[in-house]
N, C-alpha and C. Protein backbone atom coordinates (compact mmCIF):
# COMPACT_ATOMS: atom_id res chain seq x y z
N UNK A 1 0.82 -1.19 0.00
CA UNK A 1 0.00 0.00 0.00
C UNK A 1 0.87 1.26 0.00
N UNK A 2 1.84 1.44 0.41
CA UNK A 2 3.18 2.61 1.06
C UNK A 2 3.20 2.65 -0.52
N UNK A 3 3.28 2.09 -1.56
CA UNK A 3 4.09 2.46 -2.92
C UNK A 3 2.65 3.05 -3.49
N UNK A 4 1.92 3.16 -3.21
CA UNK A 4 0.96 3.96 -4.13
C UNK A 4 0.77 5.41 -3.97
N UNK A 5 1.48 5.67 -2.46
CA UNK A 5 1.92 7.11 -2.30
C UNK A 5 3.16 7.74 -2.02
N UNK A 6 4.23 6.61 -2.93
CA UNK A 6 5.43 7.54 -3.09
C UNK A 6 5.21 8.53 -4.37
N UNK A 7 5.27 10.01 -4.08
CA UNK A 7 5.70 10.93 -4.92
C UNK A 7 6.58 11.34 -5.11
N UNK A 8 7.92 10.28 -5.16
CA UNK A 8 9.56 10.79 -5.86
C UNK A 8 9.16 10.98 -6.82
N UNK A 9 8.85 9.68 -7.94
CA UNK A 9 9.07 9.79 -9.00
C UNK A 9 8.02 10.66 -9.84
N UNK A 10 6.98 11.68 -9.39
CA UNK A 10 6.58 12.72 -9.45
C UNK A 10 7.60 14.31 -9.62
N UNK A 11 8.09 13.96 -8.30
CA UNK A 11 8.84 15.25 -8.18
C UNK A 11 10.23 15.16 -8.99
N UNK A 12 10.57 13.80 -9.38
CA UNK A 12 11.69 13.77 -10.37
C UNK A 12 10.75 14.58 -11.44
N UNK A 13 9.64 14.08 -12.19
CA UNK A 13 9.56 14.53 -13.54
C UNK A 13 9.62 16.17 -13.67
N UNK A 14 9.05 16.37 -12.62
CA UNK A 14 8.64 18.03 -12.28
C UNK A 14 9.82 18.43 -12.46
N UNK A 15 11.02 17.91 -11.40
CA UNK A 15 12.54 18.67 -11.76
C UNK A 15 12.97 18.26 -13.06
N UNK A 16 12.46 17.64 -13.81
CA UNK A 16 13.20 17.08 -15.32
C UNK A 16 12.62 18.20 -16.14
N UNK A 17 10.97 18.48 -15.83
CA UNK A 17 10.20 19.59 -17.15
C UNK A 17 10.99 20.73 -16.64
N UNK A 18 11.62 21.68 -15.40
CA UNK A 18 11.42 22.86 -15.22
C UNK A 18 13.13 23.02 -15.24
N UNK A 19 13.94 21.89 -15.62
CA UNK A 19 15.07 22.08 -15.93
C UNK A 19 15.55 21.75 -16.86
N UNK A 20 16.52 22.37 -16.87
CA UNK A 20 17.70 22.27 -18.68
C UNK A 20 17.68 21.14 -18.86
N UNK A 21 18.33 20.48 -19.79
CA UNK A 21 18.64 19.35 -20.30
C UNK A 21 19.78 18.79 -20.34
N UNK A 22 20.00 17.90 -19.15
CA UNK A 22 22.02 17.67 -19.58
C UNK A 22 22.21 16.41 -19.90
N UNK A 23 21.54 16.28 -20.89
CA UNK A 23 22.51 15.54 -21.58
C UNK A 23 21.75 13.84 -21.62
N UNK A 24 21.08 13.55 -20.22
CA UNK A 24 21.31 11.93 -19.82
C UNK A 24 19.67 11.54 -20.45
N UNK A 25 19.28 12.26 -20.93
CA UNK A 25 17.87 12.23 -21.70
C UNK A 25 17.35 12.15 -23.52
N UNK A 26 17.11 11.61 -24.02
CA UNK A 26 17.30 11.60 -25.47
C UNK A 26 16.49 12.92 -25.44
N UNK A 27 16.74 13.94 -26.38
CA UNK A 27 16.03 14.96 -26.86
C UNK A 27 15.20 15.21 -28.55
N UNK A 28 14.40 15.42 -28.54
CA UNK A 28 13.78 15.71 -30.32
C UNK A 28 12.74 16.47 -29.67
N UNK A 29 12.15 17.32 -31.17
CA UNK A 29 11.02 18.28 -31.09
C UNK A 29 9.71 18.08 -30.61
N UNK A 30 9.74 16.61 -30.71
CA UNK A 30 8.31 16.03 -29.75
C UNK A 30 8.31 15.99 -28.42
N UNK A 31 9.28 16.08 -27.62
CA UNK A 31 9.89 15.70 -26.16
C UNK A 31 9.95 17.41 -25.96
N UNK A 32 10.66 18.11 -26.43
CA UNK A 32 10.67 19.74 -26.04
C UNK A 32 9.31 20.20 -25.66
N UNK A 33 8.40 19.87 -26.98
CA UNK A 33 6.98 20.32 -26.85
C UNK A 33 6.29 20.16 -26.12
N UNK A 34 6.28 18.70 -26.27
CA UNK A 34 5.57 18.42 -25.08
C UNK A 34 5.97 18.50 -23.63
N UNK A 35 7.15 18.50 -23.31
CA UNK A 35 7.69 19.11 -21.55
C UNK A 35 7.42 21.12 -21.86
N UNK A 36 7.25 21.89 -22.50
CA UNK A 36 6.84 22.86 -22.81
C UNK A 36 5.01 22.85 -22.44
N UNK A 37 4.48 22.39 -23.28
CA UNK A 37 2.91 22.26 -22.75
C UNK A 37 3.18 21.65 -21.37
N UNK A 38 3.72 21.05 -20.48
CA UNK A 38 3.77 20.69 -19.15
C UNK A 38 3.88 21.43 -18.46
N UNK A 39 5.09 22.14 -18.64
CA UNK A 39 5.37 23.33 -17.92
C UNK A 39 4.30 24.57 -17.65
N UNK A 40 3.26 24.64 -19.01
CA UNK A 40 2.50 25.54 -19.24
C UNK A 40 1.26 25.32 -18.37
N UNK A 41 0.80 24.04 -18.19
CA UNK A 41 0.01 24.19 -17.59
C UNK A 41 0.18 23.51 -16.49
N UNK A 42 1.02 23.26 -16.08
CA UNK A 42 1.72 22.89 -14.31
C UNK A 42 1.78 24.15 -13.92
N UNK A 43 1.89 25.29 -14.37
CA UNK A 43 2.47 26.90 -13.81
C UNK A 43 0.72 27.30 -14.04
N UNK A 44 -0.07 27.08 -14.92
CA UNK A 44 -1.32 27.28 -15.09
C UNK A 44 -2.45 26.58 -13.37
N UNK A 45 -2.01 25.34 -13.79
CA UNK A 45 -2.88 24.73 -12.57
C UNK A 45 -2.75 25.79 -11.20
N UNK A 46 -1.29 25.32 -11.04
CA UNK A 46 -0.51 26.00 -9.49
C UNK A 46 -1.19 27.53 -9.74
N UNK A 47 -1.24 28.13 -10.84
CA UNK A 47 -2.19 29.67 -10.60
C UNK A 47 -3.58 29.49 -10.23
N UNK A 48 -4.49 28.66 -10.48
CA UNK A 48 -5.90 28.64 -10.04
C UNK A 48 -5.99 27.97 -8.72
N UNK A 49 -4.90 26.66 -8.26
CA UNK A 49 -4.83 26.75 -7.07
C UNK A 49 -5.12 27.58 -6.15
N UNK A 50 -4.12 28.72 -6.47
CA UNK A 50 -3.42 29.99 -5.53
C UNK A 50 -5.06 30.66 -5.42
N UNK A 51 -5.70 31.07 -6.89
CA UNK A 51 -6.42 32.21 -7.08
C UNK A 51 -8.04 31.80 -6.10
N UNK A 52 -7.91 30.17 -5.91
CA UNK A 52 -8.96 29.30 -5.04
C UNK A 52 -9.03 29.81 -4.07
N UNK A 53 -7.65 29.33 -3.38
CA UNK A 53 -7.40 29.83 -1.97
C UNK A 53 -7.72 30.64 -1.53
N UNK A 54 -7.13 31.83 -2.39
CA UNK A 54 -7.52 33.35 -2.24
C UNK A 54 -9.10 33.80 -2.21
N UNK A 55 -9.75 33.10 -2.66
CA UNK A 55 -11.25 33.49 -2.65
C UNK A 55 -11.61 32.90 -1.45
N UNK A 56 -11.26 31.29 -0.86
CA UNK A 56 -12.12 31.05 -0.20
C UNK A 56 -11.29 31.53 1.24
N UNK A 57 -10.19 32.00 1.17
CA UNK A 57 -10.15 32.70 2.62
C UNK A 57 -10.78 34.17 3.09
N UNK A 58 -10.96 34.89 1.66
CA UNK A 58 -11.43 36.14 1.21
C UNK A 58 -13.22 36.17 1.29
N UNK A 59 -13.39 35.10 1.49
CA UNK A 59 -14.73 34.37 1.35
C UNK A 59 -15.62 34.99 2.95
């Protein structure tokens, strides 16, 4: 049951989309793009999070 809520290998991918690329990863224009749309709306989500919060403490 303990392995259905490890979030390493979560927080690896997160540090893989929001960082450079060195090297130990194959790269092409399909892999950019798409860790690009990730990024976009991982920074998207985490904003309506925030803008939630803000209402319902404002609430």
């Amino acid at each position: 049951m303990k392995r259905y809520f490890e979030l390493g290998e979560v927080f690896r991918y997160f540090g893989r989309v929001f960082r450079k690329n060195d090297g130990s990863y194959p790269t092409s224009f399909n892999l950019k793009t798409m860790h690009w749309i990730n990024r976009i709306s991982i920074l998207l989500f985490l904003f309506c999070v925030i803008v939630m919060i803000i209402r319902a403490i404002l609430r």
